[in-house]
PDB file of N, CA and C in Angstrom:
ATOM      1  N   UNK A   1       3.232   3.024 -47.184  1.00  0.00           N
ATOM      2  CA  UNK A   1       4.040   2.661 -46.036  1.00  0.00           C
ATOM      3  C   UNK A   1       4.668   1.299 -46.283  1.00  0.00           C
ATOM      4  N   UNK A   2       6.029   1.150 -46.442  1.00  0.00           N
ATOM      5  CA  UNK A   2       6.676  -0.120 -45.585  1.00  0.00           C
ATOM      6  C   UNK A   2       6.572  -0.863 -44.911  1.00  0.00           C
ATOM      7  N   UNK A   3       6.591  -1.813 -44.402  1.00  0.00           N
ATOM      8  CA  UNK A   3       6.588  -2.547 -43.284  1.00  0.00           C
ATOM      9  C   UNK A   3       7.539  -3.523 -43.607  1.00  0.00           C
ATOM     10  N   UNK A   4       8.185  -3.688 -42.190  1.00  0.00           N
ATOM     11  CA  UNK A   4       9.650  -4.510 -42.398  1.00  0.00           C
ATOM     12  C   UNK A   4       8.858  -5.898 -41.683  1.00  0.00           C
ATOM     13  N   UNK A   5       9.826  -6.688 -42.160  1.00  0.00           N
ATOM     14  CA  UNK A   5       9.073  -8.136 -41.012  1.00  0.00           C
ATOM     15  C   UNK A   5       8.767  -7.950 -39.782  1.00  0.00           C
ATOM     16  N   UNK A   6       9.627  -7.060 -39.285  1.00  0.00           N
ATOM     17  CA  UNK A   6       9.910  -7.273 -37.748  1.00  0.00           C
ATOM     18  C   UNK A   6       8.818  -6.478 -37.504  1.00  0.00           C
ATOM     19  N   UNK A   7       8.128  -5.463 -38.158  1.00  0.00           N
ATOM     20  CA  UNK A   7       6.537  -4.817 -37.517  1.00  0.00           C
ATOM     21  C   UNK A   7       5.607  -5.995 -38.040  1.00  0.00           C
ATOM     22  N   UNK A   8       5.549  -6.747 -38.908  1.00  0.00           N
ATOM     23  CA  UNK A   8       4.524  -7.069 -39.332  1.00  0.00           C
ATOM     24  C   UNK A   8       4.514  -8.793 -38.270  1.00  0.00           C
ATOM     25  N   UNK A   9       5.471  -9.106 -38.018  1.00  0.00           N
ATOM     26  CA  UNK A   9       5.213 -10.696 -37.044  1.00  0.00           C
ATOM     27  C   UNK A   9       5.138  -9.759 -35.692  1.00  0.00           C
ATOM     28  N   UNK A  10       5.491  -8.412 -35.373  1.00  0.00           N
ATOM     29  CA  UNK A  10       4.624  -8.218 -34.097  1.00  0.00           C
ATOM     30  C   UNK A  10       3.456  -7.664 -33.794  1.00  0.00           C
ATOM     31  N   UNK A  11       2.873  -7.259 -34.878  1.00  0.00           N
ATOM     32  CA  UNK A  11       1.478  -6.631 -35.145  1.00  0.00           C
ATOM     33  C   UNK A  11       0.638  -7.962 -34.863  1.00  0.00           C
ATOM     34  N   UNK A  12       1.625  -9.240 -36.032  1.00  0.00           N
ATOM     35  CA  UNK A  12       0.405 -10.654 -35.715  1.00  0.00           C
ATOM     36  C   UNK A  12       0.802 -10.915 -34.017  1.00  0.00           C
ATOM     37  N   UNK A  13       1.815 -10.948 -33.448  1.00  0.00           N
ATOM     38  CA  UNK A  13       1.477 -10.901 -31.740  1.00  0.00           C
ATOM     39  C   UNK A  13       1.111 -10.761 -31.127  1.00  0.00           C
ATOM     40  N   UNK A  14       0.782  -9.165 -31.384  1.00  0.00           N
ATOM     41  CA  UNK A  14       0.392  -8.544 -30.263  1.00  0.00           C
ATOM     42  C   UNK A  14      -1.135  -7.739 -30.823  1.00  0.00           C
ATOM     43  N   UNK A  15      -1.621  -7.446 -31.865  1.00  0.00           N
ATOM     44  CA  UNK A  15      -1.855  -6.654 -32.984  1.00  0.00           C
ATOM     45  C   UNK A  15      -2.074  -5.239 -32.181  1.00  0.00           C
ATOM     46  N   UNK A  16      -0.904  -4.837 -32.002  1.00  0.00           N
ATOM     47  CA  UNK A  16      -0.862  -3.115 -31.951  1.00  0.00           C
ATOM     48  C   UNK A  16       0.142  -3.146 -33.318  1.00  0.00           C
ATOM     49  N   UNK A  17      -0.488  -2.166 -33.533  1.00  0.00           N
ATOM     50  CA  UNK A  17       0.248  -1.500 -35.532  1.00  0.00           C
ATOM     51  C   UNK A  17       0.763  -0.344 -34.883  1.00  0.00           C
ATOM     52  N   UNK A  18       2.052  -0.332 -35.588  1.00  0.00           N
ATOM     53  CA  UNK A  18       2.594   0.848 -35.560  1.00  0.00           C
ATOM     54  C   UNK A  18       3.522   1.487 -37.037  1.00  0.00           C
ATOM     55  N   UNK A  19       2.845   2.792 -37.177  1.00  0.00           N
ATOM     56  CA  UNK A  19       3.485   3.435 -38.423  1.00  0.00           C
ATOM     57  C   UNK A  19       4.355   4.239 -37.718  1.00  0.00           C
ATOM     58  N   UNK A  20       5.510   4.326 -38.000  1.00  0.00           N
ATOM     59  CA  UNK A  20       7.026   5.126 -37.269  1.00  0.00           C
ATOM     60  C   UNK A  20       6.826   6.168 -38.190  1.00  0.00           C
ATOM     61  N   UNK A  21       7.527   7.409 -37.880  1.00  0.00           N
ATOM     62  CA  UNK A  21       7.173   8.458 -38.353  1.00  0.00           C
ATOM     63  C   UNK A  21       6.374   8.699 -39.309  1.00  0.00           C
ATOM     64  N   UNK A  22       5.233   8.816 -38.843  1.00  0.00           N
ATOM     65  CA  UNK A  22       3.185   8.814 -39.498  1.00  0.00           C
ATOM     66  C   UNK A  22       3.912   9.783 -40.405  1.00  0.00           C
ATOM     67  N   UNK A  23       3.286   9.567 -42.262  1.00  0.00           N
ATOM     68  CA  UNK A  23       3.698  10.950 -43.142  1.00  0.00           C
ATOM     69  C   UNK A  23       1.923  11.792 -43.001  1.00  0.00           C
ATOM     70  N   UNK A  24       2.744  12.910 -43.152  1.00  0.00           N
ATOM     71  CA  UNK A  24       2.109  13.754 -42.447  1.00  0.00           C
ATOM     72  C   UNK A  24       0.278  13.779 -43.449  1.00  0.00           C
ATOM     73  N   UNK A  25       0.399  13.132 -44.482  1.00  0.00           N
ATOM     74  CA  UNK A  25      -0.808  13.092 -45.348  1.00  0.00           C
ATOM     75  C   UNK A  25      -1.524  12.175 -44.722  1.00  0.00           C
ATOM     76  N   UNK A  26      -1.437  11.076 -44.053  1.00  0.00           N
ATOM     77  CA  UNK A  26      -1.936  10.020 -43.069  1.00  0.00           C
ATOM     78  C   UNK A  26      -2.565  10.914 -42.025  1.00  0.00           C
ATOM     79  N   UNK A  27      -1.507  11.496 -41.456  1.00  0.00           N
ATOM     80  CA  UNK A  27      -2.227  12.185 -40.317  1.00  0.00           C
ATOM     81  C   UNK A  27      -3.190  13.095 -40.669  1.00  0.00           C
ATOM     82  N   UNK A  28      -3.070  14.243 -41.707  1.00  0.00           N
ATOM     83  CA  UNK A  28      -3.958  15.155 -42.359  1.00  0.00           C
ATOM     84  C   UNK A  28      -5.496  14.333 -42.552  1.00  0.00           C
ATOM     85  N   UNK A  29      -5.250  13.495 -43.084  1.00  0.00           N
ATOM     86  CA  UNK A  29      -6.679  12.183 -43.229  1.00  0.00           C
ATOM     87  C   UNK A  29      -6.954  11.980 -42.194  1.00  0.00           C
ATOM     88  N   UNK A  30      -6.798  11.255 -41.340  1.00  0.00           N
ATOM     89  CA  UNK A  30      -7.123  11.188 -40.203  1.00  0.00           C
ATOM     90  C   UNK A  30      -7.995  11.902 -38.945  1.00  0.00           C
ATOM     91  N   UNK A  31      -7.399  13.658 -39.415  1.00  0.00           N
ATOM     92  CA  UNK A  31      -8.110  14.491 -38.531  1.00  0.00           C
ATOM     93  C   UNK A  31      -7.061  14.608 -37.074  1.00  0.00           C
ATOM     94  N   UNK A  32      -5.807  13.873 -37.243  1.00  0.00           N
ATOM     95  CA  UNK A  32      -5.366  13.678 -35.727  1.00  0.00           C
ATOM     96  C   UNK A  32      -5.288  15.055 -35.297  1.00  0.00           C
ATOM     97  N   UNK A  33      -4.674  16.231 -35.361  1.00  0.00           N
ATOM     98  CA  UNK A  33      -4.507  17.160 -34.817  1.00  0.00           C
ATOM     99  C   UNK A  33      -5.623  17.846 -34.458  1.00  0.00           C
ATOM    100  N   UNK A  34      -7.102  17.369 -35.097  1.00  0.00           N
ATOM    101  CA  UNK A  34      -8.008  17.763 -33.975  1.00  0.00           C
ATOM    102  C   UNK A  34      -9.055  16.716 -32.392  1.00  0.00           C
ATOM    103  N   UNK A  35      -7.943  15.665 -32.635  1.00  0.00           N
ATOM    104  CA  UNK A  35      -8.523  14.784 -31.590  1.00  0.00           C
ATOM    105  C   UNK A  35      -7.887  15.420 -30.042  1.00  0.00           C
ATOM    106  N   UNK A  36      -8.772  14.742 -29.251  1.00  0.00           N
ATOM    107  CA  UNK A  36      -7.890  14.966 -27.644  1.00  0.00           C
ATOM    108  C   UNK A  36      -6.575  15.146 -27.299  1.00  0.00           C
ATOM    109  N   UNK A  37      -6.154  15.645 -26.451  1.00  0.00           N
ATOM    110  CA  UNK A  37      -4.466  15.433 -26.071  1.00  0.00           C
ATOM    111  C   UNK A  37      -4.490  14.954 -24.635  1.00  0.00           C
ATOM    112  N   UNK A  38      -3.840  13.289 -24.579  1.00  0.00           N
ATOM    113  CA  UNK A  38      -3.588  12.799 -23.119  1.00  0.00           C
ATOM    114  C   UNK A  38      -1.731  12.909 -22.936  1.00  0.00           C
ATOM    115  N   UNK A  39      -1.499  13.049 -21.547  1.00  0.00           N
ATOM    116  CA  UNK A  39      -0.383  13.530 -20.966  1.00  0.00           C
ATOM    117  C   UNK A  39       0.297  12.338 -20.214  1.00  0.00           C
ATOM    118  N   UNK A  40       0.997  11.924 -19.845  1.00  0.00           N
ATOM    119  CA  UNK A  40       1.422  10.976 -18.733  1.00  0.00           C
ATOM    120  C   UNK A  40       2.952  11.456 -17.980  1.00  0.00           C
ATOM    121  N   UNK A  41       3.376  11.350 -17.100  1.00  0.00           N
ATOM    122  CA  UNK A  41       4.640  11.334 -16.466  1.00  0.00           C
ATOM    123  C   UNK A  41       5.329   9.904 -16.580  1.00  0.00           C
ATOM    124  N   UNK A  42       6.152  10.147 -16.327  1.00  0.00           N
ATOM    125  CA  UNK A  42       6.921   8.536 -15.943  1.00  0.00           C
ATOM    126  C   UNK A  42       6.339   8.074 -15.418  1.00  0.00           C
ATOM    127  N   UNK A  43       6.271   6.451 -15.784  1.00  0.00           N
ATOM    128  CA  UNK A  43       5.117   5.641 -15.080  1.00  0.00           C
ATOM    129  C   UNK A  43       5.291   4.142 -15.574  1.00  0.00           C
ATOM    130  N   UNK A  44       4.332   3.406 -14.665  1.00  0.00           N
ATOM    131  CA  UNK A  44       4.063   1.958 -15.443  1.00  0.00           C
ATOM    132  C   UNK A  44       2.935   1.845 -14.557  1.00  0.00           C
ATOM    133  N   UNK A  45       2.036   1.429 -15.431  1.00  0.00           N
ATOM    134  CA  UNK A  45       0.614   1.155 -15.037  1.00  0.00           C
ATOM    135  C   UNK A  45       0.015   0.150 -16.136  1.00  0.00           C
ATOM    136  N   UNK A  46      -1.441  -0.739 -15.340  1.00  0.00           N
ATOM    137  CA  UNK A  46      -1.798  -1.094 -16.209  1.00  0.00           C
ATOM    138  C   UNK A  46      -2.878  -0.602 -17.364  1.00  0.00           C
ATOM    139  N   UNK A  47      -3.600  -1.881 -18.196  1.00  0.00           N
ATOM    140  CA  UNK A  47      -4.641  -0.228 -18.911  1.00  0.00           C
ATOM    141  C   UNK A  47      -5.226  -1.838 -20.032  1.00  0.00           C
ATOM    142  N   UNK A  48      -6.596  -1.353 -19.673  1.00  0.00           N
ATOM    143  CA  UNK A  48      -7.015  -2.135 -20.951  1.00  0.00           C
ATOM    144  C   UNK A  48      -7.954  -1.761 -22.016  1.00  0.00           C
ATOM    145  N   UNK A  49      -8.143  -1.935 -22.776  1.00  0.00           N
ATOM    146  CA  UNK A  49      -8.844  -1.440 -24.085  1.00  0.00           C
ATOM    147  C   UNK A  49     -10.289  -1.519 -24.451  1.00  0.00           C
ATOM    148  N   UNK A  50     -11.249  -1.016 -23.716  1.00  0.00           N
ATOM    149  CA  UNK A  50     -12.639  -1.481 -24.047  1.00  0.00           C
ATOM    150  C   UNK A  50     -13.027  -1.605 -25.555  1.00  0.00           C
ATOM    151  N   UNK A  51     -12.377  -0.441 -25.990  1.00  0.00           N
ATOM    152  CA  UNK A  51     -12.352  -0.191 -27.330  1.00  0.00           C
ATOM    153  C   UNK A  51     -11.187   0.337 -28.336  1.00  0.00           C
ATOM    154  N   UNK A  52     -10.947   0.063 -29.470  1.00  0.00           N
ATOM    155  CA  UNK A  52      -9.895   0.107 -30.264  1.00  0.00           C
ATOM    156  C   UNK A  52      -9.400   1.787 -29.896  1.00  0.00           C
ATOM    157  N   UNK A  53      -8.239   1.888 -29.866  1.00  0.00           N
ATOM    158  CA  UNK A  53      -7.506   3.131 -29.668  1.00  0.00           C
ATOM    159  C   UNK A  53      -6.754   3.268 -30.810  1.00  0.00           C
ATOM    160  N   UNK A  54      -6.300   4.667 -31.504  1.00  0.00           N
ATOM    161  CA  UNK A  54      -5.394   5.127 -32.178  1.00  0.00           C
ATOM    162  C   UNK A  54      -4.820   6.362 -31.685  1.00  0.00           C
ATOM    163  N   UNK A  55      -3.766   6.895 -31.655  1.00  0.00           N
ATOM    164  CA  UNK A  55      -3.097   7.278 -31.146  1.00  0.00           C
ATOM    165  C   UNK A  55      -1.766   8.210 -31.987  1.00  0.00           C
ATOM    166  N   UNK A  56      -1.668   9.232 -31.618  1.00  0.00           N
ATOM    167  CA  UNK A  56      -0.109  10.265 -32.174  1.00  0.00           C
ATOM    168  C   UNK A  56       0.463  10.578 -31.440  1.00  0.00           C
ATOM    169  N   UNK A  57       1.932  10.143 -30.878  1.00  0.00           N
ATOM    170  CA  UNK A  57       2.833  10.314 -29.680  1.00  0.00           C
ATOM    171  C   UNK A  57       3.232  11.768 -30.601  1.00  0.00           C
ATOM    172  N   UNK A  58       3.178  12.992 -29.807  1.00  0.00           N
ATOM    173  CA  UNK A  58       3.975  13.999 -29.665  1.00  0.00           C
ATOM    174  C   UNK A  58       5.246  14.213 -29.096  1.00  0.00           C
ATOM    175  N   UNK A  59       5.300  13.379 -28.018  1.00  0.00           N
ATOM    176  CA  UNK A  59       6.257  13.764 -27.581  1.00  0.00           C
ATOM    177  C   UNK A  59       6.075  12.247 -26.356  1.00  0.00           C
ATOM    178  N   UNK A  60       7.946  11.805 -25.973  1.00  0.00           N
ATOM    179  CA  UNK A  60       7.460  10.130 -25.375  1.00  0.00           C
ATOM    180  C   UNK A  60       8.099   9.398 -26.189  1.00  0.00           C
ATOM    181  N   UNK A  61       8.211   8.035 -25.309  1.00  0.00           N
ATOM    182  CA  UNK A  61       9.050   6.924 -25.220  1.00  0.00           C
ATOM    183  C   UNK A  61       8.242   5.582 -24.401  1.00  0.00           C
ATOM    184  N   UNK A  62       7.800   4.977 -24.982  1.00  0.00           N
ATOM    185  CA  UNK A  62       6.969   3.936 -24.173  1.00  0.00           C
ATOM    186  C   UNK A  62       7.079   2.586 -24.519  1.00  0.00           C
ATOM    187  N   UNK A  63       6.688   1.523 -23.709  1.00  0.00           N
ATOM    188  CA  UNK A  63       7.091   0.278 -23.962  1.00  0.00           C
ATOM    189  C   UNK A  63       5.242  -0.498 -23.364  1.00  0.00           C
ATOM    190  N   UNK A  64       5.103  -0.971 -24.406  1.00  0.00           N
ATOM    191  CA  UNK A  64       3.867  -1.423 -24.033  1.00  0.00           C
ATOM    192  C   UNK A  64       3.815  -2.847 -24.237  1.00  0.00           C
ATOM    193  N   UNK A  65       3.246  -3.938 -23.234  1.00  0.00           N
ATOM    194  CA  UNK A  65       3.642  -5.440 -23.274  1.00  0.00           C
ATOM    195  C   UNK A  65       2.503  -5.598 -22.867  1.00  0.00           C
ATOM    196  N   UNK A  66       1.732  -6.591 -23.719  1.00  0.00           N
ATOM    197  CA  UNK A  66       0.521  -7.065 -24.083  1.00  0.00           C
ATOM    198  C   UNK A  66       0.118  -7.913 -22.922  1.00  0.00           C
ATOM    199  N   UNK A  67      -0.483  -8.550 -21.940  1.00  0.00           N
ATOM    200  CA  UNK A  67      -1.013  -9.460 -20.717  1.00  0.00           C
ATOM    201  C   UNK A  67      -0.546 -10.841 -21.358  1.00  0.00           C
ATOM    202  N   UNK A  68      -0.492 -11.328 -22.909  1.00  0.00           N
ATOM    203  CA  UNK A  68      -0.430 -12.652 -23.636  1.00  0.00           C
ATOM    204  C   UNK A  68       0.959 -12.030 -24.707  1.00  0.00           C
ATOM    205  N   UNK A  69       1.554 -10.730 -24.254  1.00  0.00           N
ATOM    206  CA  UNK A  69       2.540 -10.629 -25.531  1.00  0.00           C
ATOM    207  C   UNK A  69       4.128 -10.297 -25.338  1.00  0.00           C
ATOM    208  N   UNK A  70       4.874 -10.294 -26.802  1.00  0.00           N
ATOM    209  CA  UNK A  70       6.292  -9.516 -26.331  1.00  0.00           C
ATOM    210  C   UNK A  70       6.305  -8.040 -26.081  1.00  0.00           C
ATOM    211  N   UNK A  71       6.843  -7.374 -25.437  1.00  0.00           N
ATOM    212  CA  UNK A  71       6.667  -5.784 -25.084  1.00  0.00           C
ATOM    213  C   UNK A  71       7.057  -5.117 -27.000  1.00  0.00           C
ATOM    214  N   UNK A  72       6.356  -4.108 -27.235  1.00  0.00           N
ATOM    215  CA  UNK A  72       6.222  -2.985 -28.232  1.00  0.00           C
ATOM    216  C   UNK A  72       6.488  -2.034 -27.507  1.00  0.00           C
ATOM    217  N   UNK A  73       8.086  -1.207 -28.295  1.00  0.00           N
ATOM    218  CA  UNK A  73       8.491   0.288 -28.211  1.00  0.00           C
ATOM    219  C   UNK A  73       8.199   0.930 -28.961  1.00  0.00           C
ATOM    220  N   UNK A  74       7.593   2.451 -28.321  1.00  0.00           N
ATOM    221  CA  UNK A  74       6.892   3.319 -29.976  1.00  0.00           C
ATOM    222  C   UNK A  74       7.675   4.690 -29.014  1.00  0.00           C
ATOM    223  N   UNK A  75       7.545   5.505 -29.922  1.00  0.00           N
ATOM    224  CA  UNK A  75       7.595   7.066 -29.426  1.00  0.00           C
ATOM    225  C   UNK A  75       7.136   8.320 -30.130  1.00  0.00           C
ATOM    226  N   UNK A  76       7.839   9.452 -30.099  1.00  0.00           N
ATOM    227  CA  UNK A  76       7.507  10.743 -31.294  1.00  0.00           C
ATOM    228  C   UNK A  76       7.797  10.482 -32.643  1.00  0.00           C
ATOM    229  N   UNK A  77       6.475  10.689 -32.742  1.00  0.00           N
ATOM    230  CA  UNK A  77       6.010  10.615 -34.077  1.00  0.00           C
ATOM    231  C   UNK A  77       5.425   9.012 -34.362  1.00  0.00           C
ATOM    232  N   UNK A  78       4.902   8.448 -33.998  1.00  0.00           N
ATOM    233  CA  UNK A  78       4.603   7.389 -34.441  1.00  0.00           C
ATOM    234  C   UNK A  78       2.952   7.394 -34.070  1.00  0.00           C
ATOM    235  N   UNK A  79       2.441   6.461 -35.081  1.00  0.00           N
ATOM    236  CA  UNK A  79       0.792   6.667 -35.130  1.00  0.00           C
ATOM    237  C   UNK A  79       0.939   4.994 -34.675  1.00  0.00           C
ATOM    238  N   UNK A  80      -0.195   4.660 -33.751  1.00  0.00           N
ATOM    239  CA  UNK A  80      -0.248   3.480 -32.795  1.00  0.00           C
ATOM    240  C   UNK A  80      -1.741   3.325 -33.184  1.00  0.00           C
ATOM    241  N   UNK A  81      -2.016   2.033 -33.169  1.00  0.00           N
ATOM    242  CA  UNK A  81      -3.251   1.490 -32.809  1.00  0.00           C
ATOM    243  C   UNK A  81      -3.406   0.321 -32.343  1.00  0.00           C
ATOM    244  N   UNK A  82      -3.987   0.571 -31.233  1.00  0.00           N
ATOM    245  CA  UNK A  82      -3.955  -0.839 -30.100  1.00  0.00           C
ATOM    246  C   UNK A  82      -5.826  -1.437 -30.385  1.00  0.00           C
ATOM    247  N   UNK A  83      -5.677  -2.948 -30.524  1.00  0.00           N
ATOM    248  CA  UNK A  83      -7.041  -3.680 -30.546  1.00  0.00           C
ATOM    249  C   UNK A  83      -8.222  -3.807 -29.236  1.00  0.00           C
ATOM    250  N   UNK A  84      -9.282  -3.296 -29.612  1.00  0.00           N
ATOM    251  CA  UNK A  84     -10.071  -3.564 -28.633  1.00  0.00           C
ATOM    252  C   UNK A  84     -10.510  -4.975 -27.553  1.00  0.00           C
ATOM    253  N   UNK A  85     -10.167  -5.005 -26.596  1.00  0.00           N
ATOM    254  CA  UNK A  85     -10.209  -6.257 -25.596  1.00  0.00           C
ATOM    255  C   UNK A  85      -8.656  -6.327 -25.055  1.00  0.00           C
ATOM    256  N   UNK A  86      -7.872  -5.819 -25.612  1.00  0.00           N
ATOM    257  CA  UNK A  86      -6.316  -5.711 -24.899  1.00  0.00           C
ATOM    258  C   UNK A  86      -6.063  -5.708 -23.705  1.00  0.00           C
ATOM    259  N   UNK A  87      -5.667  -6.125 -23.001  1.00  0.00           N
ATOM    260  CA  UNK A  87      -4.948  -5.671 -21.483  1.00  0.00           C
ATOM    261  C   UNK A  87      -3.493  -5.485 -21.691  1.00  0.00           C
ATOM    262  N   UNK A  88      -3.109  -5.178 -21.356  1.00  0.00           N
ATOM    263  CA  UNK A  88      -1.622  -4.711 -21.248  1.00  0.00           C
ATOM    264  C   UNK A  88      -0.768  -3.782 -20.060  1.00  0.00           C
ATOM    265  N   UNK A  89       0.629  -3.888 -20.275  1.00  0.00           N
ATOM    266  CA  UNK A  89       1.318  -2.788 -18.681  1.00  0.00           C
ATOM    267  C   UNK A  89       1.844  -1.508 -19.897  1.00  0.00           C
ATOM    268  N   UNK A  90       1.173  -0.227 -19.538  1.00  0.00           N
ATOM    269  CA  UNK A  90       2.373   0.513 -20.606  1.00  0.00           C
ATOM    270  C   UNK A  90       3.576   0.786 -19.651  1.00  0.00           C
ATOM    271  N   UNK A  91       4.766   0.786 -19.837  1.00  0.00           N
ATOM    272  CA  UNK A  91       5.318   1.862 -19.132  1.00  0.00           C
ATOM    273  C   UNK A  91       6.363   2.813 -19.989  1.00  0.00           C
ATOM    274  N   UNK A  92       6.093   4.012 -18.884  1.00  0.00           N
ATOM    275  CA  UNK A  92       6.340   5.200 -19.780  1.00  0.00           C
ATOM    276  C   UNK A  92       7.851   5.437 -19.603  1.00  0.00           C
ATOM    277  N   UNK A  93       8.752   5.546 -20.324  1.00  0.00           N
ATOM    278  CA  UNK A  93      10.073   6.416 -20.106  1.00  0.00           C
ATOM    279  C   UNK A  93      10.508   7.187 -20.044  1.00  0.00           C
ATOM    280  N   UNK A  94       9.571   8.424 -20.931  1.00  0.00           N
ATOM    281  CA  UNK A  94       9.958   9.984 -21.174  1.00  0.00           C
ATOM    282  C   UNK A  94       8.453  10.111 -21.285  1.00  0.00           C
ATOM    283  N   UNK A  95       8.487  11.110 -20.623  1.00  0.00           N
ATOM    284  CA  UNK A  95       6.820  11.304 -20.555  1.00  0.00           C
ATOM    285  C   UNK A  95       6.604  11.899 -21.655  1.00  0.00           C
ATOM    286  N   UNK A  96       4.904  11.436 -21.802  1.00  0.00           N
ATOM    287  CA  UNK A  96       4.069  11.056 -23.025  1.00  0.00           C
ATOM    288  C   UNK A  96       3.045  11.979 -22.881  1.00  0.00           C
ATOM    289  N   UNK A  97       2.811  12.772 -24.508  1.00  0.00           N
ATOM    290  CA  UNK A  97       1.660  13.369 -24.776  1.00  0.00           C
ATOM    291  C   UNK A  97       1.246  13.515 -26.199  1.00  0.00           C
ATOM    292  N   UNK A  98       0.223  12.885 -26.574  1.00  0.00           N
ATOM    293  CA  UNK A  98      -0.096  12.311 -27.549  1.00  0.00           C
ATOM    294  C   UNK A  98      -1.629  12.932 -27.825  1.00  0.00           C
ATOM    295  N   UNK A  99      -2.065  12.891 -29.434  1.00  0.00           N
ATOM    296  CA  UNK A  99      -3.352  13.034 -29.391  1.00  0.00           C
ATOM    297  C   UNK A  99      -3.712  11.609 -29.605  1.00  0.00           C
ATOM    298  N   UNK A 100      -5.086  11.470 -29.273  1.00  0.00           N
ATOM    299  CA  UNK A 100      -5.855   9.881 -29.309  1.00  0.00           C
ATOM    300  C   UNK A 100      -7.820  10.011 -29.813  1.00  0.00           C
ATOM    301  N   UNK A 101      -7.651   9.171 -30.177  1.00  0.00           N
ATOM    302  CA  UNK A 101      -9.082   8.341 -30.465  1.00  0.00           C
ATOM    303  C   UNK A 101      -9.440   6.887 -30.237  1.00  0.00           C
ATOM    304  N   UNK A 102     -10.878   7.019 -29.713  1.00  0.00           N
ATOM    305  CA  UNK A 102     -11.195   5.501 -29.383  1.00  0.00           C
ATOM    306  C   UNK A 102     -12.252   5.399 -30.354  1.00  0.00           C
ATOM    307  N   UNK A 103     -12.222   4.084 -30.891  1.00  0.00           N
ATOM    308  CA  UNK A 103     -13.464   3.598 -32.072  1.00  0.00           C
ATOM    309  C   UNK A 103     -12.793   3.297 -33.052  1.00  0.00           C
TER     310      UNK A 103
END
């Protein structure tokens, strides 16, 4: 994977990582397609992280802004992982359904 500056000084910001269109051998490793599937509608809510999350947007458009950070846009296809102790507002634009893991 790549990483352009502009992911890597907002990963040190905020540290949510994001791989934009996950190749599909990442995901195969991973196991994502047999984790949970969460759903959301349009929305903005808050949400905090007891524990580290990773994440596969299926489908979605979201803007997530850290309680201490600059807002992060991710959507389909992108593999997310947000740090444990986070607070943050997501809000959703196109509703979101994603598989996820915590740990």
């Amino acid at each position: 994977m790549i990483e352009t500056w502009e992911h890597i000084m907002k990963f040190k910001q905020t540290g949510i990582r994001i791989v934009q269109s996950a190749p599909k051998a990442d995901l195969d490793s991973l196991g994502v397609l047999t984790w949970p599937i969460w759903e959301k509608e349009v929305s903005e809510f808050p949400w905090h992280y007891d524990e580290a999350e990773t994440c596969y947007l299926l489908e979605g458009d979201v803007i997530v802004t850290p309680d201490d950070g600059e807002p992060v846009r991710f959507g389909k296809g992108d593999l997310v992982t947000f740090p444990q102790g986070m607070s943050c507002t997501w809000k959703v634009l196109k509703p979101v359904r994603k598989h996820y893991r915590f740990g």
